[in-house]
N, C-alpha and C. Protein backbone atom coordinates (compact mmCIF):
# COMPACT_ATOMS: atom_id res chain seq x y z
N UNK A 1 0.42 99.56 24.95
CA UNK A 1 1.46 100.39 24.38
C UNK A 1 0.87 101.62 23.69
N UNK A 2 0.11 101.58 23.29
CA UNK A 2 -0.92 102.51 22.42
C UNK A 2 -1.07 103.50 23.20
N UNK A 3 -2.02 103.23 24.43
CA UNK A 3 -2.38 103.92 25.40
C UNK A 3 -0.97 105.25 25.80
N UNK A 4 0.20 104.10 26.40
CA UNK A 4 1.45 105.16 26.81
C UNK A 4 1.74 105.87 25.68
N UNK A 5 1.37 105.51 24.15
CA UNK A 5 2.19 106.41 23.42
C UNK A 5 0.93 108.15 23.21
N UNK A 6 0.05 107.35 23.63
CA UNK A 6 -1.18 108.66 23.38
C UNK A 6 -1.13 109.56 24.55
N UNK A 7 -0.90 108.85 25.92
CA UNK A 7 -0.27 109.72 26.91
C UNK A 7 1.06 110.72 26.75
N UNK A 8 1.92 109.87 26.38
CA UNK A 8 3.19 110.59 25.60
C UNK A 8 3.12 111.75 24.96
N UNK A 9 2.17 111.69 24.08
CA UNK A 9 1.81 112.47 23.03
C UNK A 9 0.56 114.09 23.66
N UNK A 10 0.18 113.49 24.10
CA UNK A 10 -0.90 114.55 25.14
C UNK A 10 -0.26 114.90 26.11
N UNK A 11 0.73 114.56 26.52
CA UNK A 11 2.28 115.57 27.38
C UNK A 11 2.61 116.18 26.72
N UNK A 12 3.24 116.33 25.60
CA UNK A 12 4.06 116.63 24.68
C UNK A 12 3.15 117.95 24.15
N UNK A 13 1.63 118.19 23.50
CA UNK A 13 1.22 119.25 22.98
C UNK A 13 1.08 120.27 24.14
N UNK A 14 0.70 119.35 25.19
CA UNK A 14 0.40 120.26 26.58
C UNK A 14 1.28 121.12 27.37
N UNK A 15 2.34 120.38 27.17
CA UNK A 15 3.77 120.98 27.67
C UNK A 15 3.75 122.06 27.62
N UNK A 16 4.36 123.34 28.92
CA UNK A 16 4.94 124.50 28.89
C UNK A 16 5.82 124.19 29.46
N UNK A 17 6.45 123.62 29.82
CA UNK A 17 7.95 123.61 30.99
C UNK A 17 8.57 122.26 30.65
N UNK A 18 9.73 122.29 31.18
CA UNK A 18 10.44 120.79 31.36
C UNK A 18 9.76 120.01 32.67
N UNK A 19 9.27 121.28 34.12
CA UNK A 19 9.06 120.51 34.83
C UNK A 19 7.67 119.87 34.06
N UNK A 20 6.86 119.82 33.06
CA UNK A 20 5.50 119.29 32.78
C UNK A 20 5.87 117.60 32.44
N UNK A 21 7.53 117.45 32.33
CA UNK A 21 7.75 115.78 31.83
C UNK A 21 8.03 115.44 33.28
N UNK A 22 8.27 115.47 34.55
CA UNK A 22 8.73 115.31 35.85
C UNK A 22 6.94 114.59 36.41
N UNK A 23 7.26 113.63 36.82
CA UNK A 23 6.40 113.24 37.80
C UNK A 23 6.65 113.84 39.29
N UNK A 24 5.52 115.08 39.37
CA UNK A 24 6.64 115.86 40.39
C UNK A 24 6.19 114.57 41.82
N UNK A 25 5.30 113.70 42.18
CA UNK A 25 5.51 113.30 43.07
C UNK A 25 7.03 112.29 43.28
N UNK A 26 6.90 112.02 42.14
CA UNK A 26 8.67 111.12 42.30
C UNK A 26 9.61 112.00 42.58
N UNK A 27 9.73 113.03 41.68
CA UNK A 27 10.27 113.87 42.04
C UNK A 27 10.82 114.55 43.36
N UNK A 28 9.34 114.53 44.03
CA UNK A 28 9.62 115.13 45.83
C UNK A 28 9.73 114.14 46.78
N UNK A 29 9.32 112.80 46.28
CA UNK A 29 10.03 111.63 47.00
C UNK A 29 11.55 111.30 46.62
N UNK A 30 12.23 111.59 45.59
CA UNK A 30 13.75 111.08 45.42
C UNK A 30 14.36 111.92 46.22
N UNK A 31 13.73 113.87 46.87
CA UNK A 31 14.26 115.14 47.02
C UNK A 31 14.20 114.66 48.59
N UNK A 32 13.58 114.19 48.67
CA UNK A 32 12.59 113.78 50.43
C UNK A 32 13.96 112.88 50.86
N UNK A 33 14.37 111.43 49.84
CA UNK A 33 14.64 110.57 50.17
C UNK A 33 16.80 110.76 50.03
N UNK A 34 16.88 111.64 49.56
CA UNK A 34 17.99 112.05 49.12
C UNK A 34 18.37 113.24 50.60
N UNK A 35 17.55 114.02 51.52
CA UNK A 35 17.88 114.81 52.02
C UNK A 35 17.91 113.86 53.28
N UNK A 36 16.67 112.52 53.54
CA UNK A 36 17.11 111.53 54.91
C UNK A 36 18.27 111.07 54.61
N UNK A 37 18.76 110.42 53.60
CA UNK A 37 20.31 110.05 53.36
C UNK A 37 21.45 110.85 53.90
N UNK A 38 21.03 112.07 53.60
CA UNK A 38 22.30 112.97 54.07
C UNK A 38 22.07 113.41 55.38
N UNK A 39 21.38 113.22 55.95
CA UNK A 39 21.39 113.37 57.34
C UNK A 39 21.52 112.29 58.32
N UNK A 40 21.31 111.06 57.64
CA UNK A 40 21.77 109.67 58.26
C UNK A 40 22.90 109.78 57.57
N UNK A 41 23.66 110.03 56.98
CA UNK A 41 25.25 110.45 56.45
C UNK A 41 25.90 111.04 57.64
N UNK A 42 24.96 112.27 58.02
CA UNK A 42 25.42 113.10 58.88
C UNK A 42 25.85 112.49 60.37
N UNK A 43 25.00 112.08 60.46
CA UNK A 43 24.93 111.26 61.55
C UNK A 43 26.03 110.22 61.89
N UNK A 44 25.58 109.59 60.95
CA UNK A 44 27.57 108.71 60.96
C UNK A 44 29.14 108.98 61.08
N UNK A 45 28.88 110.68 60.36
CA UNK A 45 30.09 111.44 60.26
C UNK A 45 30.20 111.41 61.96
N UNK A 46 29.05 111.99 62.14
CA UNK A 46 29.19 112.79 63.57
C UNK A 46 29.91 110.99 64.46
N UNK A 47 29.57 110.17 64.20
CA UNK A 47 29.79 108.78 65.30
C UNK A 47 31.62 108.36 64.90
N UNK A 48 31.57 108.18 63.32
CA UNK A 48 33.25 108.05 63.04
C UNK A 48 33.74 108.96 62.90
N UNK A 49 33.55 110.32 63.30
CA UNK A 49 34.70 111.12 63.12
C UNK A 49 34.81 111.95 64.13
N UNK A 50 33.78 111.52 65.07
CA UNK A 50 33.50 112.44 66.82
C UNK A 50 33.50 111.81 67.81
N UNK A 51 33.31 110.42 67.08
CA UNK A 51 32.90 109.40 68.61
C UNK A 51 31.50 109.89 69.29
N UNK A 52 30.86 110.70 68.44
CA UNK A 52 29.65 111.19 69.48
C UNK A 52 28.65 109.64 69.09
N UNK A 53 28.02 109.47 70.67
CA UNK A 53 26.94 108.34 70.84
C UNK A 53 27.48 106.93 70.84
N UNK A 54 29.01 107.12 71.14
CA UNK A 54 29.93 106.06 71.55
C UNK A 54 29.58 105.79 72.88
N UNK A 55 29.63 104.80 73.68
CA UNK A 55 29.53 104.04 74.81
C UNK A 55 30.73 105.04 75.49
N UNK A 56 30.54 105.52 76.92
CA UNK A 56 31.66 106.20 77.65
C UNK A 56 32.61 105.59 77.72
N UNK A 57 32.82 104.48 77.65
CA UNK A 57 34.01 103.38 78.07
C UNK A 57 34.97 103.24 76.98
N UNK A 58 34.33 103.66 75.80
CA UNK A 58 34.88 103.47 74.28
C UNK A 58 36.16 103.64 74.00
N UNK A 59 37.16 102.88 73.64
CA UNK A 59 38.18 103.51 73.79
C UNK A 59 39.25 102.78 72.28
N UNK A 60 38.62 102.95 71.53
CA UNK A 60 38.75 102.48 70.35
C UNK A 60 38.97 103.67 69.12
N UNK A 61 40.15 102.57 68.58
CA UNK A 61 40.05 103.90 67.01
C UNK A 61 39.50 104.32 66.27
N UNK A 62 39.08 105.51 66.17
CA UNK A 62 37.78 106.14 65.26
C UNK A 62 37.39 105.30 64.05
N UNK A 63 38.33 105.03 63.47
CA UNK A 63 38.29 104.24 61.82
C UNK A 63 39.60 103.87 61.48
N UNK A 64 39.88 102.70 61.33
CA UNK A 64 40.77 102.10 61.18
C UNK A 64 41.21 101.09 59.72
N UNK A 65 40.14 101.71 58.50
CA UNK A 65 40.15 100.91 57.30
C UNK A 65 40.64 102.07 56.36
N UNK A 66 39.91 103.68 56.79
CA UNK A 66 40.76 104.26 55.78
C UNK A 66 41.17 105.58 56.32
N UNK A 67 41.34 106.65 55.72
CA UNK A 67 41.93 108.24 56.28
C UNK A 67 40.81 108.56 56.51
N UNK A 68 41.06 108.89 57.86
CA UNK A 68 39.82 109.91 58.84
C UNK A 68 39.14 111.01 58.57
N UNK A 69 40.52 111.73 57.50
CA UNK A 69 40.02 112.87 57.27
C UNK A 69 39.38 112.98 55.94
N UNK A 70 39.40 112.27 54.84
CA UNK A 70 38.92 111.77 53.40
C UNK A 70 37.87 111.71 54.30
N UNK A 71 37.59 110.44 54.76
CA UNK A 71 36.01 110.31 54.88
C UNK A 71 35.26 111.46 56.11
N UNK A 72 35.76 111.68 56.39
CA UNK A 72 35.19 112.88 57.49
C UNK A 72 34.81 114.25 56.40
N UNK A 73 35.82 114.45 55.80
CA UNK A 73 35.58 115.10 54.57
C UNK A 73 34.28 114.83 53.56
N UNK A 74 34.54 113.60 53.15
CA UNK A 74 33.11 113.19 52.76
C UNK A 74 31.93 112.85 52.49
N UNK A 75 32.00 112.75 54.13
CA UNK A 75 30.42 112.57 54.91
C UNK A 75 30.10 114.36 55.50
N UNK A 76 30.90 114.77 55.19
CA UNK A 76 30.39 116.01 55.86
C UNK A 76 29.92 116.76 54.22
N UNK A 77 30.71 116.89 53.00
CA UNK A 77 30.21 117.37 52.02
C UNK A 77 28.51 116.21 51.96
N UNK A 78 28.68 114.94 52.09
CA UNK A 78 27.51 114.42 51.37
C UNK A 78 25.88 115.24 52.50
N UNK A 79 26.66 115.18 53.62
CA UNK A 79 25.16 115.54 54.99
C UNK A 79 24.92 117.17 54.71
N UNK A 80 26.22 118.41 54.04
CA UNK A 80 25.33 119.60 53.75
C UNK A 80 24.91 119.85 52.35
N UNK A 81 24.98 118.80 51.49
CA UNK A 81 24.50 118.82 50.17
C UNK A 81 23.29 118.71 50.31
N UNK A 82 22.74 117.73 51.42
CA UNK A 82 21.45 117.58 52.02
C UNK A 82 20.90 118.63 52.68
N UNK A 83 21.65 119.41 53.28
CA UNK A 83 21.17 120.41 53.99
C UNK A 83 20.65 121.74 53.31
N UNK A 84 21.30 121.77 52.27
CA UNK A 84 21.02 122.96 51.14
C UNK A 84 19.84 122.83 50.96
N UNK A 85 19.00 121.51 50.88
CA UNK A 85 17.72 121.43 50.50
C UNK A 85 16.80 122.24 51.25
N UNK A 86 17.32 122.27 52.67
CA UNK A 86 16.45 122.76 53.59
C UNK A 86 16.42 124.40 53.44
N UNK A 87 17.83 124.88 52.85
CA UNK A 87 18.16 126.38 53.20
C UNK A 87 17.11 127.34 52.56
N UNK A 88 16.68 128.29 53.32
CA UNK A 88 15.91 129.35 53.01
C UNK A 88 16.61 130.51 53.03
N UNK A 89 16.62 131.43 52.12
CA UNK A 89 17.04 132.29 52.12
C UNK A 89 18.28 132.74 51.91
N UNK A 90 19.03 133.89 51.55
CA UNK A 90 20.51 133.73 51.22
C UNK A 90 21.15 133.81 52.07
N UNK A 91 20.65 134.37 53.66
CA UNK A 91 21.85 133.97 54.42
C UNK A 91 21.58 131.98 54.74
N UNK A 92 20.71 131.39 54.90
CA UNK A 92 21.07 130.50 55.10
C UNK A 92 21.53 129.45 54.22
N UNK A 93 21.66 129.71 52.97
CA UNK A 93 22.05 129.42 51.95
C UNK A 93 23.55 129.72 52.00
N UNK A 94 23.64 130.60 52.51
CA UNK A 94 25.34 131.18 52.38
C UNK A 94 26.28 130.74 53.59
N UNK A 95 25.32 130.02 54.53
CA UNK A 95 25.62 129.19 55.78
C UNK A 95 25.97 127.85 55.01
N UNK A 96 25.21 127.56 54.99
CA UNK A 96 25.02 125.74 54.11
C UNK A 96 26.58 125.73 53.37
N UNK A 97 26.14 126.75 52.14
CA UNK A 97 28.00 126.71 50.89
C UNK A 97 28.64 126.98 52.01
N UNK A 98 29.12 127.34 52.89
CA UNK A 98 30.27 127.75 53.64
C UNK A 98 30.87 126.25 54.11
N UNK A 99 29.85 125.52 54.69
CA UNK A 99 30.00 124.46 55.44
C UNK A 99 30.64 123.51 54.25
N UNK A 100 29.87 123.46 53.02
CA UNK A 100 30.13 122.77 52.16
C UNK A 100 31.35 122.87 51.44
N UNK A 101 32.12 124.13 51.45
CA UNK A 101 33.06 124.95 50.67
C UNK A 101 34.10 124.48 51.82
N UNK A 102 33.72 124.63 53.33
CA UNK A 102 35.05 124.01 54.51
C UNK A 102 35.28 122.80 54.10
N UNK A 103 34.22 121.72 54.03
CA UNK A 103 34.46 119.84 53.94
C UNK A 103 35.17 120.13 52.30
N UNK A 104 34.97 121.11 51.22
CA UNK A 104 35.41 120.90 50.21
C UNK A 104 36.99 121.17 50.48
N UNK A 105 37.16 121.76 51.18
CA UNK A 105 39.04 122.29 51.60
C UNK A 105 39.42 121.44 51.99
N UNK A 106 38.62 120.29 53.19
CA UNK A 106 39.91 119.55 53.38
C UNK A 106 40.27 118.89 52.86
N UNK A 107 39.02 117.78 51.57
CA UNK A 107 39.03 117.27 51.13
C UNK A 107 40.40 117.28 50.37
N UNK A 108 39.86 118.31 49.56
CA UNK A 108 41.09 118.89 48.52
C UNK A 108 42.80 118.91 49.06
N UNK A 109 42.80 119.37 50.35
CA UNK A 109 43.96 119.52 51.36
C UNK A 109 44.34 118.01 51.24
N UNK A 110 43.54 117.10 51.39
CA UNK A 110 44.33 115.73 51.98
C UNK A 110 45.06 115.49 50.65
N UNK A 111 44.05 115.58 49.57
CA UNK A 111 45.04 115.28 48.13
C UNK A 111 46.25 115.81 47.45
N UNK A 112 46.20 117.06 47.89
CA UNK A 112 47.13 117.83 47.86
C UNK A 112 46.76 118.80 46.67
N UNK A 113 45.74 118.90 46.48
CA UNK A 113 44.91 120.10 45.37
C UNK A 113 44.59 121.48 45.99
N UNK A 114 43.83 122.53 44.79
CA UNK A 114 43.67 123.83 45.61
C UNK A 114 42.12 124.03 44.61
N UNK A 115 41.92 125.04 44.96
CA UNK A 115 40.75 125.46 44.54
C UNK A 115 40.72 125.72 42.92
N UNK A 116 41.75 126.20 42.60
CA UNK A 116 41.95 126.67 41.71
C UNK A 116 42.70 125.69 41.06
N UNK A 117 43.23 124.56 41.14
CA UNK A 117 43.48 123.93 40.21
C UNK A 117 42.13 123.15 39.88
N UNK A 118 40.97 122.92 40.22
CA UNK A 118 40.05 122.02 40.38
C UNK A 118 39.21 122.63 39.39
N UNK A 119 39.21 123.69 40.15
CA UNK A 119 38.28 124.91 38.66
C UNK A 119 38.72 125.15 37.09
N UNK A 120 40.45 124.93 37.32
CA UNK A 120 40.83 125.34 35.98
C UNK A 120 40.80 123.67 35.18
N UNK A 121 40.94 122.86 36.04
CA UNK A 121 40.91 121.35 35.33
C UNK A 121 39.02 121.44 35.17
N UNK A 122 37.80 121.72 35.35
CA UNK A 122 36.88 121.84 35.57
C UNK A 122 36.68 122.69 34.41
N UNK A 123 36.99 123.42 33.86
CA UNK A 123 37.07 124.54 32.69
C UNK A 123 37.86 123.69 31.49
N UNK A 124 38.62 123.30 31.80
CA UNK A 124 39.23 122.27 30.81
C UNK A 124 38.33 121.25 30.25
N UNK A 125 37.64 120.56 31.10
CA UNK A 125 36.31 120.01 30.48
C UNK A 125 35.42 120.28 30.17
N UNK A 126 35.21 121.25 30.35
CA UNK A 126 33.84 121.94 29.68
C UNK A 126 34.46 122.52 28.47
N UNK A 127 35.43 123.47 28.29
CA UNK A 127 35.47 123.30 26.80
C UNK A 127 36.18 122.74 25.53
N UNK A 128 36.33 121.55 26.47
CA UNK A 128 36.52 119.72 25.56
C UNK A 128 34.64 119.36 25.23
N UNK A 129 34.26 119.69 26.43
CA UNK A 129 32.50 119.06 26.11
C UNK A 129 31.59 120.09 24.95
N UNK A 130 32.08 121.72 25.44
CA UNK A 130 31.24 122.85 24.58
C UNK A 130 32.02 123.32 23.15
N UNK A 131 32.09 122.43 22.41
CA UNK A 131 32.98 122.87 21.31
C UNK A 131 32.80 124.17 20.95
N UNK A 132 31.75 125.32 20.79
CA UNK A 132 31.56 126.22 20.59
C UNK A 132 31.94 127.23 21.89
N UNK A 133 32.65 126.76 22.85
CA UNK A 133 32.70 127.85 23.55
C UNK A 133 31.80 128.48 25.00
N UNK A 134 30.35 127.69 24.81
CA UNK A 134 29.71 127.81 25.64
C UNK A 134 28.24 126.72 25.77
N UNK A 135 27.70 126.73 26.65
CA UNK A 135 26.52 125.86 27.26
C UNK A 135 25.66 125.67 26.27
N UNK A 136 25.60 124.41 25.74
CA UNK A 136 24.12 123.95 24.32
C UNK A 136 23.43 123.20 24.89
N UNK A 137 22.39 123.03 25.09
CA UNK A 137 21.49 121.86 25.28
C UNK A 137 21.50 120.51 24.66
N UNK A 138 22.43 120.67 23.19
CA UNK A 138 22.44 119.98 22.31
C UNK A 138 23.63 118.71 23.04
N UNK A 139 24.79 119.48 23.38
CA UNK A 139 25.88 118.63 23.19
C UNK A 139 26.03 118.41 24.76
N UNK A 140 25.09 119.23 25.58
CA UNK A 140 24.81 118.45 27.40
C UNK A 140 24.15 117.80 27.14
N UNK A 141 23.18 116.92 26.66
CA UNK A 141 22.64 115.77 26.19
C UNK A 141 23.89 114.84 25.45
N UNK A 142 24.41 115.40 24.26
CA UNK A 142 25.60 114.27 23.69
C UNK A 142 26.60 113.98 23.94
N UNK A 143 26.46 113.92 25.08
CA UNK A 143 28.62 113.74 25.78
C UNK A 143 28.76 112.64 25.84
């Protein structure tokens, strides 16, 4: 215990950044392991909501436990959340949000929401969370 607290402590004077507390290899393994998820996400979208890599003969209902379009919706936001990781640059960055901003419409569409109510309920909590009005470090830690 000694040992971790003297390590602790020799982080702590050494520190210039937040990333200096990040074990960046965990770090690029959760980033690694979080972007195969969304592309085996992707992948699934593409099988229940395309039938792609179905047997030719297939002749069965896409999904039959819940709304096609909820989850089609939400395998498609979870596979380009993943994809953002990959994006370089602002056009392909501005490719990625697009894709992400479409699965966010329908989503919203099936519920019967809009953009703008999501944002203004979204603003509503934040300044229930920022009593002062704006972003503290203090009270994004104390919620």
């Amino acid at each position: 215990m000694e040992n971790y607290q003297a390590e602790a402590l020799a982080t702590l004077a050494n520190a210039k950044t937040y990333e200096d507390f990040i074990d960046r290899t965990e770090f690029e393994r959760d980033v690694f392991g979080f972007v195969v998820s969304a592309a085996r996400l992707e992948t699934h979208k593409k099988t229940l909501a395309y039938g792609k890599n179905l047997p030719k003969f297939a002749t069965i209902n896409p999904i039959s436990t819940q709304n096609t379009t909820v989850l089609h919706a939400k395998l498609g936001i979870a596979g380009e959340s993943g994809e953002i990781f990959d994006a370089v640059g602002k056009e392909e960055v501005k490719l990625e949000c697009g894709d992400l901003l479409w699965y966010m419409a329908v989503l919203l569409n099936e519920y019967g929401l809009t953009f703008e109510e999501v944002m203004q309920a979204n603003i509503e909590k934040l300044k229930n969370r920022y009593k002062s009005g704006k972003f503290t470090q203090k009270e994004a830690l104390n919620r």
